[in-house]
N, C-alpha and C. Protein backbone atom coordinates (compact mmCIF):
# COMPACT_ATOMS: atom_id res chain seq x y z
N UNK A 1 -50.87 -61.63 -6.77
CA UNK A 1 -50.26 -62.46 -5.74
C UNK A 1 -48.74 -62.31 -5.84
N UNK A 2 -47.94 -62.16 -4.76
CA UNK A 2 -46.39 -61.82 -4.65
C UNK A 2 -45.54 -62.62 -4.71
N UNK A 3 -44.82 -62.66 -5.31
CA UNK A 3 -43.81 -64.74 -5.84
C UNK A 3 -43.40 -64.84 -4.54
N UNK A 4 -43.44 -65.91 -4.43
CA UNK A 4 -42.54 -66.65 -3.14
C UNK A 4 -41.29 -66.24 -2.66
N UNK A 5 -40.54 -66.27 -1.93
CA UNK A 5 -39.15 -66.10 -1.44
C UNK A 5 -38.52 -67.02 -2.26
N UNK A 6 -37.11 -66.83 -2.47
CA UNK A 6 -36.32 -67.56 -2.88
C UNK A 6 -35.88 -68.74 -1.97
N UNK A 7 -35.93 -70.28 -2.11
CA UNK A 7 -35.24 -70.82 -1.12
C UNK A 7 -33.66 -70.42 -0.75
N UNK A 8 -33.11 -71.04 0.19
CA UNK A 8 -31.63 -70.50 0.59
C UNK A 8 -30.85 -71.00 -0.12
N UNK A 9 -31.07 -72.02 -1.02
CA UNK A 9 -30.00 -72.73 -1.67
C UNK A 9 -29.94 -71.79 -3.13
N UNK A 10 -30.81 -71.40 -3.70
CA UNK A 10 -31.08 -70.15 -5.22
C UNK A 10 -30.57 -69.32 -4.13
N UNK A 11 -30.95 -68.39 -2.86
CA UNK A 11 -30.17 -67.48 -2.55
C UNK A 11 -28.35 -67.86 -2.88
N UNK A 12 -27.80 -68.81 -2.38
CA UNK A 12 -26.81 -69.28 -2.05
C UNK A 12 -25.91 -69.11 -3.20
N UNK A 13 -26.74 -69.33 -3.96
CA UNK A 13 -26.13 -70.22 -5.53
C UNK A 13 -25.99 -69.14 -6.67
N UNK A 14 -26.69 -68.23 -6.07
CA UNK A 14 -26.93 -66.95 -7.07
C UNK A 14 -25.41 -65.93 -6.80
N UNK A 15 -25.46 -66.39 -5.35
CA UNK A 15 -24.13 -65.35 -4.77
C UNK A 15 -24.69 -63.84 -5.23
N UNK A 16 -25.85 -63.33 -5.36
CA UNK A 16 -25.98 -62.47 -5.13
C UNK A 16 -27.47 -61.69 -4.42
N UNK A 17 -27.47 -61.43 -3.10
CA UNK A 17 -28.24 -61.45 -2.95
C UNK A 17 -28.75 -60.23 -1.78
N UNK A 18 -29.48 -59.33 -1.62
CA UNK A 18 -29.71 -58.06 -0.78
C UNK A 18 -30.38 -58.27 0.36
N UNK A 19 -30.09 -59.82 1.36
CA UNK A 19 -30.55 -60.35 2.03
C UNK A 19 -29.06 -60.41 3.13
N UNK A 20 -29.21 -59.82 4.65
CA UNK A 20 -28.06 -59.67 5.19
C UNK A 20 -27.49 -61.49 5.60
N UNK A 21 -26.39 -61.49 6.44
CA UNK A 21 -26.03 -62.91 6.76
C UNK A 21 -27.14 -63.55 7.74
N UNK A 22 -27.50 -62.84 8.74
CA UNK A 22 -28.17 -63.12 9.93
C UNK A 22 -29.56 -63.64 9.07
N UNK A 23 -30.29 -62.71 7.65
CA UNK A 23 -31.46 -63.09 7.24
C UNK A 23 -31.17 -64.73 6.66
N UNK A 24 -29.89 -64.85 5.77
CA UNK A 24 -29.62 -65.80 4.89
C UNK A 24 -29.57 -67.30 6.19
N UNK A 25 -28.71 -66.76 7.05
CA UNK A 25 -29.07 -67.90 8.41
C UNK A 25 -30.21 -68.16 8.71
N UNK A 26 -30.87 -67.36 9.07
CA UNK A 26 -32.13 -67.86 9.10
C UNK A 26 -33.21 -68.37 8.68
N UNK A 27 -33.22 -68.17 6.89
CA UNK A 27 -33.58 -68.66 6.09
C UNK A 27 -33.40 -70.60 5.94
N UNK A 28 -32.38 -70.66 6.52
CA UNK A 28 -31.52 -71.84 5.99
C UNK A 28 -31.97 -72.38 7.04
N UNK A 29 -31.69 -72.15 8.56
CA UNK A 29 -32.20 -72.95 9.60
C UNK A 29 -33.93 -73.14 9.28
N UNK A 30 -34.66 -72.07 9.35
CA UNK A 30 -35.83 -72.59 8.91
C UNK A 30 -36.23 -73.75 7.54
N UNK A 31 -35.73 -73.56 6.71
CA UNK A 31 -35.77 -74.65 5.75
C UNK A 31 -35.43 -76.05 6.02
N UNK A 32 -34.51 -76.08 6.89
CA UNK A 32 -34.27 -77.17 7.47
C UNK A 32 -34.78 -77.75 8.57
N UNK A 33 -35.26 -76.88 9.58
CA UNK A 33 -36.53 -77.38 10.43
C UNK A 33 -37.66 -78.17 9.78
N UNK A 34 -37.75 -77.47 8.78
CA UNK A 34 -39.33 -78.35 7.59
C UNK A 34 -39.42 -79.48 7.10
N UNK A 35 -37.98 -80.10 7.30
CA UNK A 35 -37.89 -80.86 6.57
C UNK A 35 -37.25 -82.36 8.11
N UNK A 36 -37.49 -83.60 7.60
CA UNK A 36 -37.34 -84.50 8.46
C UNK A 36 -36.01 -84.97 9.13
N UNK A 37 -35.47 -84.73 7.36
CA UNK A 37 -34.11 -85.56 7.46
C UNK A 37 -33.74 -86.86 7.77
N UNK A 38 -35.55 -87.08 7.01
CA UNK A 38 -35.00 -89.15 6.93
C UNK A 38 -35.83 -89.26 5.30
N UNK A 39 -35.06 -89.87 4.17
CA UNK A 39 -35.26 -89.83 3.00
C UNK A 39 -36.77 -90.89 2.90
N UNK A 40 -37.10 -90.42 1.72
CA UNK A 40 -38.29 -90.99 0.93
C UNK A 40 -37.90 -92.44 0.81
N UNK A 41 -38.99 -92.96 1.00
CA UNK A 41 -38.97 -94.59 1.09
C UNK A 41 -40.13 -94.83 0.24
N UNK A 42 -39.65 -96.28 -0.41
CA UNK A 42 -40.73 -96.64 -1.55
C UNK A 42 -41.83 -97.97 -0.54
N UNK A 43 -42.94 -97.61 -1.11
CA UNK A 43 -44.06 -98.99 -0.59
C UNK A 43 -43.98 -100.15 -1.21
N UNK A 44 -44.06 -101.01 -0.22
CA UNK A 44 -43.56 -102.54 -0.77
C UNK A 44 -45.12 -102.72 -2.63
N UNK A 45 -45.84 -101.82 -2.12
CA UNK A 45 -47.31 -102.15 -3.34
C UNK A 45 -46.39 -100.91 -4.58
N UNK A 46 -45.63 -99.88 -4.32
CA UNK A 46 -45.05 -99.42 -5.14
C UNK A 46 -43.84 -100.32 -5.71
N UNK A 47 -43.23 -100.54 -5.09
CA UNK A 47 -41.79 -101.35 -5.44
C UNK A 47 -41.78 -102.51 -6.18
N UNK A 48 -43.21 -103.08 -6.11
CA UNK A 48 -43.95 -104.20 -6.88
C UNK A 48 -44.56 -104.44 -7.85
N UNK A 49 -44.89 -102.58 -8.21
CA UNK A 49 -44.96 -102.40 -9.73
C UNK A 49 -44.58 -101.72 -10.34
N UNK A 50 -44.11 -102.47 -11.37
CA UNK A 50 -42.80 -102.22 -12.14
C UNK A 50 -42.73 -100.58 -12.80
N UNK A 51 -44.56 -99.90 -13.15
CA UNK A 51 -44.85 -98.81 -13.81
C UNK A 51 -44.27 -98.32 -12.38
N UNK A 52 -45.04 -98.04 -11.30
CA UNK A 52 -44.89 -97.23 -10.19
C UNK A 52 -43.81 -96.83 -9.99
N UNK A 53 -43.04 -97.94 -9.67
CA UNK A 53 -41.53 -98.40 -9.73
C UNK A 53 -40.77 -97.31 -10.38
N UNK A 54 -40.91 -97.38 -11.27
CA UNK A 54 -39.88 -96.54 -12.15
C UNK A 54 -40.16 -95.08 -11.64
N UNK A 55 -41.57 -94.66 -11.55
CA UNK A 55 -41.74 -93.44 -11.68
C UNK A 55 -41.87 -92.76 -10.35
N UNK A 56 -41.37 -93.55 -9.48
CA UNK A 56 -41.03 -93.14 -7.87
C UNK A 56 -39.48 -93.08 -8.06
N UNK A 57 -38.82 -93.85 -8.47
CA UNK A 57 -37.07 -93.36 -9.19
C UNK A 57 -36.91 -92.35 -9.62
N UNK A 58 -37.86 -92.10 -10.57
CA UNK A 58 -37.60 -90.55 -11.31
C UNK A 58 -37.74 -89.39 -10.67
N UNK A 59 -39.27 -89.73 -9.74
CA UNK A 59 -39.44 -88.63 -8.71
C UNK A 59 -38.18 -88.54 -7.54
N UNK A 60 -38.01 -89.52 -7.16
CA UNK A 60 -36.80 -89.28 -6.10
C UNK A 60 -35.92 -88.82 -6.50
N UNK A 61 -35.29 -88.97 -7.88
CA UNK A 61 -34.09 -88.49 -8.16
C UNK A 61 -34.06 -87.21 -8.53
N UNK A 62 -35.32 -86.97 -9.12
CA UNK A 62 -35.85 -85.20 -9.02
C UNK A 62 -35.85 -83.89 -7.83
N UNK A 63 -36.50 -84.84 -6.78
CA UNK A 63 -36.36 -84.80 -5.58
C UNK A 63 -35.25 -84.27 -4.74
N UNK A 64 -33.96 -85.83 -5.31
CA UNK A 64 -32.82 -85.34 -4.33
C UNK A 64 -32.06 -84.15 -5.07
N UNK A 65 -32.35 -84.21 -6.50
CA UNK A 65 -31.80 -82.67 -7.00
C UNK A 65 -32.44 -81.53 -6.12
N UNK A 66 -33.44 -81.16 -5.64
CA UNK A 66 -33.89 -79.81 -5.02
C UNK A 66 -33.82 -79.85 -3.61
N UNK A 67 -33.28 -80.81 -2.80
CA UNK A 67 -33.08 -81.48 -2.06
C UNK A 67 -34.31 -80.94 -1.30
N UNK A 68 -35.30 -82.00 -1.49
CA UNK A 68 -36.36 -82.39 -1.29
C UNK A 68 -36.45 -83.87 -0.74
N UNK A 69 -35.97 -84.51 -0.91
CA UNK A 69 -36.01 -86.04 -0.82
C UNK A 69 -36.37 -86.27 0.98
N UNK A 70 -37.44 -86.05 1.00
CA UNK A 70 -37.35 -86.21 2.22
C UNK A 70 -38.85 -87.24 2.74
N UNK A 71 -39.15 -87.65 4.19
CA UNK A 71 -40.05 -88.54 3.93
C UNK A 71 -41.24 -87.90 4.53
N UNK A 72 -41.51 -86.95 4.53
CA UNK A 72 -42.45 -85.86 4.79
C UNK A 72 -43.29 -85.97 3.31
N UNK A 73 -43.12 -86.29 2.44
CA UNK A 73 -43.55 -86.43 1.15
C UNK A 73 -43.82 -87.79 0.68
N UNK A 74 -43.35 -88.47 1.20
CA UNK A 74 -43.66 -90.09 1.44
C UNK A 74 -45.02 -90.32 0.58
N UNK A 75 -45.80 -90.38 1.70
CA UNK A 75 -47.42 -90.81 1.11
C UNK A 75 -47.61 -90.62 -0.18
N UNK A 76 -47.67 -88.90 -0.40
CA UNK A 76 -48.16 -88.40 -1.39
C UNK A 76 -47.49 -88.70 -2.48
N UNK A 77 -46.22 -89.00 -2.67
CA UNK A 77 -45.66 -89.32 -3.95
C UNK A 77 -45.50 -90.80 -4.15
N UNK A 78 -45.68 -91.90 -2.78
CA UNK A 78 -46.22 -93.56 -3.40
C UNK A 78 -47.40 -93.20 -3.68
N UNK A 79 -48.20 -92.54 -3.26
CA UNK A 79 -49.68 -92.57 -4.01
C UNK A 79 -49.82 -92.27 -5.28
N UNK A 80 -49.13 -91.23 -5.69
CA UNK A 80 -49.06 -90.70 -7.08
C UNK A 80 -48.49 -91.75 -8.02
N UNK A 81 -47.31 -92.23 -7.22
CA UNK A 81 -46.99 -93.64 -8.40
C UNK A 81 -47.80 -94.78 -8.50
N UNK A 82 -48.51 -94.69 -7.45
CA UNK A 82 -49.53 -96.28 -7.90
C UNK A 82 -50.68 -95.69 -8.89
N UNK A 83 -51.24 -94.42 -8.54
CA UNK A 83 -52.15 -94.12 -9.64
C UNK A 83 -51.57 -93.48 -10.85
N UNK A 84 -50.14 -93.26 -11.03
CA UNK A 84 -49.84 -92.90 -12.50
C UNK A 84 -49.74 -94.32 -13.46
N UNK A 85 -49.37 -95.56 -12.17
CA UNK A 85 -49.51 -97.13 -12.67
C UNK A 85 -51.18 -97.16 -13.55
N UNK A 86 -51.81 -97.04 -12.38
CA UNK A 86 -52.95 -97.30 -12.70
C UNK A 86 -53.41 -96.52 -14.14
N UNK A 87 -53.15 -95.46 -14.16
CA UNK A 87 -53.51 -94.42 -15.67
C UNK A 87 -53.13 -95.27 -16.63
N UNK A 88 -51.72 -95.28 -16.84
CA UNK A 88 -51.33 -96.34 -17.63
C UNK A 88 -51.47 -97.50 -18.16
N UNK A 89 -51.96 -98.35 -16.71
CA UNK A 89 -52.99 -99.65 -16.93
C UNK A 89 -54.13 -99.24 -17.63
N UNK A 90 -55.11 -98.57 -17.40
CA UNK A 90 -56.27 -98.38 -18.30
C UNK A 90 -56.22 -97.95 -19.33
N UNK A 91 -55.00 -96.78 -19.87
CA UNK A 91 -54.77 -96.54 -21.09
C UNK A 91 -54.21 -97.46 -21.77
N UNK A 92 -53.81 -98.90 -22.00
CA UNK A 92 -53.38 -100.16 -22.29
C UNK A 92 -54.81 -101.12 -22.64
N UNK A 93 -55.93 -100.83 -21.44
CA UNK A 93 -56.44 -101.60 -21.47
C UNK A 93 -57.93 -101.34 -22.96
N UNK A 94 -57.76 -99.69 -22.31
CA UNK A 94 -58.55 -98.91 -23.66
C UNK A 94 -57.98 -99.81 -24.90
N UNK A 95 -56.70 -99.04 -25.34
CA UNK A 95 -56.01 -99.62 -26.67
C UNK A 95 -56.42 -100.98 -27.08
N UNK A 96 -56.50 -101.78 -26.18
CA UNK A 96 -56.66 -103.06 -26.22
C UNK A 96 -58.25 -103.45 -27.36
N UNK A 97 -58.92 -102.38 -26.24
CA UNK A 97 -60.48 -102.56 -26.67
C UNK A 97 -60.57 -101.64 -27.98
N UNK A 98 -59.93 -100.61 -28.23
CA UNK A 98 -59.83 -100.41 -29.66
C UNK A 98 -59.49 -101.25 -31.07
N UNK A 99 -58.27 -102.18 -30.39
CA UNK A 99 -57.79 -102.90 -31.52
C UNK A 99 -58.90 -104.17 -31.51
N UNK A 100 -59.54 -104.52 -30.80
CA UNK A 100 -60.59 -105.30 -30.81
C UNK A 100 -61.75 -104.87 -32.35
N UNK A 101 -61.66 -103.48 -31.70
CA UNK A 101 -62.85 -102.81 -32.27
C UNK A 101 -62.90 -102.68 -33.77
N UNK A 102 -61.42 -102.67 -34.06
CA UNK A 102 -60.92 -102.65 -35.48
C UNK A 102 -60.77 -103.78 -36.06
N UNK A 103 -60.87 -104.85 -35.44
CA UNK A 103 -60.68 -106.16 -35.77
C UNK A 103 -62.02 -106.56 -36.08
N UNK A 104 -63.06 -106.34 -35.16
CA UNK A 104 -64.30 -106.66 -35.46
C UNK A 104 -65.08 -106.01 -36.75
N UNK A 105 -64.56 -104.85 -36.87
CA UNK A 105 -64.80 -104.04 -37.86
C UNK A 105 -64.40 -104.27 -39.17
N UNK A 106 -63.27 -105.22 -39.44
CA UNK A 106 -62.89 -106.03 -40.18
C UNK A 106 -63.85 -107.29 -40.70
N UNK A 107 -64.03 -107.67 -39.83
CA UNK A 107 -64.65 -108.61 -40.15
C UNK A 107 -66.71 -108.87 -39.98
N UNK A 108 -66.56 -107.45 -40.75
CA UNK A 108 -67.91 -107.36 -40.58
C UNK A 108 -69.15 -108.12 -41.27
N UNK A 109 -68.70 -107.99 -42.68
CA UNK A 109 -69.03 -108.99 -43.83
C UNK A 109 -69.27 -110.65 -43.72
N UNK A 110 -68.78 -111.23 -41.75
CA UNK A 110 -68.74 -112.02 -42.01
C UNK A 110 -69.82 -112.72 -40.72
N UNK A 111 -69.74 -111.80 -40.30
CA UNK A 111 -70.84 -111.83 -38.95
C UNK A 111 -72.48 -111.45 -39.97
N UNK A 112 -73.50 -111.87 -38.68
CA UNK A 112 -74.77 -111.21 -39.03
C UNK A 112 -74.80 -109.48 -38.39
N UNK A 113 -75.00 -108.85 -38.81
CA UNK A 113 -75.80 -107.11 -39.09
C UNK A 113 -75.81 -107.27 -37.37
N UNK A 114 -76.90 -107.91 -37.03
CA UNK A 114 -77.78 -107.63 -35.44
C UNK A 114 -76.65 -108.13 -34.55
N UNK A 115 -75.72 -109.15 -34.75
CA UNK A 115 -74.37 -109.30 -34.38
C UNK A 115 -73.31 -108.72 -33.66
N UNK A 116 -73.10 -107.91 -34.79
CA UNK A 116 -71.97 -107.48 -35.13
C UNK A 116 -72.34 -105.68 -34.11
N UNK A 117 -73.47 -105.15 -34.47
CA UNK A 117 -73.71 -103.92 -34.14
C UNK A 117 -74.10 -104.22 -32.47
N UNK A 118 -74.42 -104.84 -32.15
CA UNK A 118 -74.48 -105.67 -30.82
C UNK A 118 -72.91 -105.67 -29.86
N UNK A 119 -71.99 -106.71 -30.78
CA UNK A 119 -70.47 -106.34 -30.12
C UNK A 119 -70.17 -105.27 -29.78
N UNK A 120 -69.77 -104.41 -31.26
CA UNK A 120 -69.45 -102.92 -31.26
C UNK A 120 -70.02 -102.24 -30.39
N UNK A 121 -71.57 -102.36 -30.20
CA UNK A 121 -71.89 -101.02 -28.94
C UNK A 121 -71.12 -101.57 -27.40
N UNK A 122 -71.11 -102.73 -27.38
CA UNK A 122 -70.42 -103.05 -25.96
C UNK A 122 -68.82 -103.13 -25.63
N UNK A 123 -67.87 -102.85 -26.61
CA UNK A 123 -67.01 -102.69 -27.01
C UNK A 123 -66.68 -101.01 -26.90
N UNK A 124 -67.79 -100.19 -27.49
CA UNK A 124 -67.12 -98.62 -27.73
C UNK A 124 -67.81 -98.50 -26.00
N UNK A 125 -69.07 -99.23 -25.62
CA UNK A 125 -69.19 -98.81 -23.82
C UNK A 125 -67.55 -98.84 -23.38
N UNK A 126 -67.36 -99.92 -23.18
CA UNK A 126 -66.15 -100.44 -22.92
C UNK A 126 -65.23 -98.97 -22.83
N UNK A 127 -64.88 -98.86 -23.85
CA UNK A 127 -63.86 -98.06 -24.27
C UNK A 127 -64.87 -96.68 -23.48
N UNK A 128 -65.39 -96.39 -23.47
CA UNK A 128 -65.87 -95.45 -22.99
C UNK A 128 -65.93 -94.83 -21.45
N UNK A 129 -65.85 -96.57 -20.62
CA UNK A 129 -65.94 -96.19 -19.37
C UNK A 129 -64.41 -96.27 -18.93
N UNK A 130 -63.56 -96.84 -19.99
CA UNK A 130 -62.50 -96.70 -19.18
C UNK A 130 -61.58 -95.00 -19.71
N UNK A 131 -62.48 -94.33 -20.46
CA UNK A 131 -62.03 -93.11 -20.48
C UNK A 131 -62.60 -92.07 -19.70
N UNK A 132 -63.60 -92.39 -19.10
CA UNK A 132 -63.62 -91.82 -18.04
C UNK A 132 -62.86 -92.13 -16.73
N UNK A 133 -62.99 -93.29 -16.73
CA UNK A 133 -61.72 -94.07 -15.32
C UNK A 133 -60.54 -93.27 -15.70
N UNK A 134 -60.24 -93.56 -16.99
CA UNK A 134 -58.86 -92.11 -17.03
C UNK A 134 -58.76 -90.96 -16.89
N UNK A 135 -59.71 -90.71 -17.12
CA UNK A 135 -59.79 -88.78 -16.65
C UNK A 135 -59.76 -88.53 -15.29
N UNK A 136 -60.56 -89.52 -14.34
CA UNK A 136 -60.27 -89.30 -13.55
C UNK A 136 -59.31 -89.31 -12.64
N UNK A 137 -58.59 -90.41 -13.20
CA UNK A 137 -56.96 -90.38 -12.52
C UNK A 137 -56.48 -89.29 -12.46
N UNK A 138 -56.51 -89.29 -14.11
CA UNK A 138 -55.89 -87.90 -14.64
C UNK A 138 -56.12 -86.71 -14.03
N UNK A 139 -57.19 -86.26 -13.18
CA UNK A 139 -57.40 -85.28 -12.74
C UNK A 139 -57.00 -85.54 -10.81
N UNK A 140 -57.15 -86.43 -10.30
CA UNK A 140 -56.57 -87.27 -9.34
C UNK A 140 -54.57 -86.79 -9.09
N UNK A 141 -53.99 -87.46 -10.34
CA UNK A 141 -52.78 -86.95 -10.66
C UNK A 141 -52.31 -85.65 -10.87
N UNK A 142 -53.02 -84.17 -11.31
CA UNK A 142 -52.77 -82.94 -11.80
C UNK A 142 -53.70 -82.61 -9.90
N UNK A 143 -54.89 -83.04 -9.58
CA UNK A 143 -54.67 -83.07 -8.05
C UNK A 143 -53.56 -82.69 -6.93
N UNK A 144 -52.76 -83.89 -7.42
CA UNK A 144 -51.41 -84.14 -6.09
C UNK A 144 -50.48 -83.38 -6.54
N UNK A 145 -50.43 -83.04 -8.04
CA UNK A 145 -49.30 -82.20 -8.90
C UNK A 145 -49.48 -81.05 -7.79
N UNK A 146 -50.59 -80.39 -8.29
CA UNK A 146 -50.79 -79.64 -7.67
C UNK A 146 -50.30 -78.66 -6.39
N UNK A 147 -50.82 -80.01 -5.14
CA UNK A 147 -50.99 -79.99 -4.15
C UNK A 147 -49.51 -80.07 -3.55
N UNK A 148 -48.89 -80.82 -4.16
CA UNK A 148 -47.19 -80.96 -3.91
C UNK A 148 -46.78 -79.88 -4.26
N UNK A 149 -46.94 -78.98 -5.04
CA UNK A 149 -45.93 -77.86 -5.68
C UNK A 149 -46.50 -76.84 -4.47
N UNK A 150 -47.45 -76.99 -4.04
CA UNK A 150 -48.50 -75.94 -3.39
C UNK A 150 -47.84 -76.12 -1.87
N UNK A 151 -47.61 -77.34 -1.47
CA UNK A 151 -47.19 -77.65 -0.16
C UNK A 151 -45.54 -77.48 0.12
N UNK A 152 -44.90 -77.39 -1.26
CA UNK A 152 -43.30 -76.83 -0.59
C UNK A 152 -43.32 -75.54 -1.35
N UNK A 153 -44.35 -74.49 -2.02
CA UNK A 153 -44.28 -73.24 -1.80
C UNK A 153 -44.67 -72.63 -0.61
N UNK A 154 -45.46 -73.53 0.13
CA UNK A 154 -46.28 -73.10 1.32
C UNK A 154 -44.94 -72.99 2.12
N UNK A 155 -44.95 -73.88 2.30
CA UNK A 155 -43.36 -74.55 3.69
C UNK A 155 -42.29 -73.15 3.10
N UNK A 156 -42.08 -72.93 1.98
CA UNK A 156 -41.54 -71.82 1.66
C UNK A 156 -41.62 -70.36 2.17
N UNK A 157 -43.47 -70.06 2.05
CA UNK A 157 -43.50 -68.93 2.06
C UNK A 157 -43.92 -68.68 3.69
N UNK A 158 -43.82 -69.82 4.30
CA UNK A 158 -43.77 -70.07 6.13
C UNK A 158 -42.75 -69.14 6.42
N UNK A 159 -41.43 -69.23 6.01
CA UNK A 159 -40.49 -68.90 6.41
C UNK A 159 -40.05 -66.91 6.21
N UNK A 160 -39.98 -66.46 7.82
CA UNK A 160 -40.06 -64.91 7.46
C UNK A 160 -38.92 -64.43 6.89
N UNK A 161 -39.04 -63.18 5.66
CA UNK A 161 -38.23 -62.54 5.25
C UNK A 161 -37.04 -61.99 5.65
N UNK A 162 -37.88 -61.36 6.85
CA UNK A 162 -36.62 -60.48 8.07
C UNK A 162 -36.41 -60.97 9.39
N UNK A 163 -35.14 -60.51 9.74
CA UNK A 163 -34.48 -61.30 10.98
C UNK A 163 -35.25 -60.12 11.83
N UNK A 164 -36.26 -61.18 12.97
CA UNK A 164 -36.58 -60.74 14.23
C UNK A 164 -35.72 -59.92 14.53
N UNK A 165 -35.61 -58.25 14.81
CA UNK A 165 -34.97 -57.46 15.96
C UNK A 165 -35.32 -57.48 16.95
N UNK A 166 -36.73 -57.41 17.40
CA UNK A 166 -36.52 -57.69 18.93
C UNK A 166 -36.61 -59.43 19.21
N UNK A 167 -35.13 -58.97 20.56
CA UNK A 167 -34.79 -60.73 20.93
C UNK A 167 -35.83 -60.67 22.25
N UNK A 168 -36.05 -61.86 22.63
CA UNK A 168 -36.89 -62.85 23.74
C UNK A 168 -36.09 -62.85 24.44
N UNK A 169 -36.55 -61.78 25.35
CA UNK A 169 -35.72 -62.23 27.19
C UNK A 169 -35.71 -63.43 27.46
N UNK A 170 -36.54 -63.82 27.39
CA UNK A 170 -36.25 -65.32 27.50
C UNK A 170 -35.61 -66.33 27.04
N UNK A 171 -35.44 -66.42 25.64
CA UNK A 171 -34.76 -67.35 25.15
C UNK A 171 -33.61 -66.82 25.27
N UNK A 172 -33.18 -65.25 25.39
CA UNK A 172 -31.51 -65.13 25.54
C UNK A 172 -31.29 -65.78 27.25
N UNK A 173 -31.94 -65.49 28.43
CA UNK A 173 -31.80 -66.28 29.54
C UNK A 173 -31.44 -67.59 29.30
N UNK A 174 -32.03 -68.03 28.67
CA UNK A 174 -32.38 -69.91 28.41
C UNK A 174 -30.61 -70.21 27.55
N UNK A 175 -30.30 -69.16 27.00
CA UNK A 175 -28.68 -69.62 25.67
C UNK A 175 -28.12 -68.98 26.42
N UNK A 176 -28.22 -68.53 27.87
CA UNK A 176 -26.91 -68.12 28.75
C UNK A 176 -26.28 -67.09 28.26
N UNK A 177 -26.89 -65.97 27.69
CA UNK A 177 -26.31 -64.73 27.49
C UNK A 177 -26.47 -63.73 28.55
C-alpha cells in the first residue's frame, strides 16, 4: 500500500518540496475545503465529566496542533471521551472488587468455609464481568482510534497529486476569462 501524500502544511514546513506552486495551491485549497472551519465543541454530558473532561482538552489541544480542530470531528471525539470515562469508571470499579477480595481473604479464619467460598465466587464473577465490560470499551476505543486516523488519511488521500491540465470551458466562462 503507497503512504499517503504529505499534507500542505509538512509540504510547507519542510520548504522542500518537488511539488510545483500551482500543485502546492491546490493542495492547500483542497485541505481546506474538508474541513468546516467552525472548531470542536464539547457536550454538555462531556463537560460534566470531569474524566471526559480532561481528555477532550487534551484531544483538542492535540488537535489544534495539526490543525485539525475542527467540528467535523465533533461526535466522534465526545464519544470517545465519554467512553474513555467510562473505561476508567470500570477499571476503578474492578479495583474496588479486588480490594474487597483481599480483604475477605483476610479474614478467612473468621467466617464459616461454605461462607466465605460463597462471597469469593461472587466477588471474582464480579470482577470478571467487569473485565469484560472493559475490553470491550477497550476495543470500542482502539475502534474510533482507528477510524479517526483512517478518516483524516482518507480526507488526505481525497486530495489529487497533480494540477488538472486540462481546464473546463466552462468554469473558465463562469471566472470571466
Amino acid at each position: 500500500m503507497p503512504t499517503p501524500p504529505k499534507p500542505y502544511l509538512v509540504l510547507s514546513s519542510e520548504k522542500k518540496s518537488h511539488r510545483t506552486k500551482a500543485e502546492l495551491k491546490q493542495r492547500q485549497q483542497a485541505e481546506e475545503a474538508l474541513l468546516t472551519g467552525v472548531a470542536l465543541k464539547e457536550r454538555p454530558e462531556v463537560k460534566n465529566n470531569p474524566i471526559a473532561h480532561k481528555e477532550f482538552l487534551r484531544i483538542k489541544k492535540l488537535l489544534q496542533k495539526i490543525k485539525k480542530n475542527d467540528a467535523i470531528y465533533e461526535p466522534i471525539i465526545n464519544r470517545y471521551c465519554i467512553l474513555q470515562a467510562e473505561c476508567i469508571e470500570f477499571e476503578e470499579k474492578r479495583e474496588k472488587f479486588y480490594q474487597q477480595l483481599r480483604q475477605l481473604e483476610e479474614k478467612t479464619n473468621e467466617m464459616e468455609y461454605k461462607d466465605y467460598f460463597k462471597i469469593q465466587s461472587e466477588i471474582q464473577k464480579n470482577i470478571i464481568n467487569l473485565d469484560k465490560q472493559i475490553q470491550s470499551k477497550r476495543k470500542m476505543l482502539l475502534d474510533i482510534e482507528k477510524e479517526n486516523i483512517m478518516t483524516i488519511a482518507a480526507a488526505l488521500r481525497s486530495i489529487p497529486k497533480k494540477v488538472d491540465k486540462n481546464e473546463n470551458p466552462l468554469l473558465k466562462a463562469l471566472n470571466g476569462q
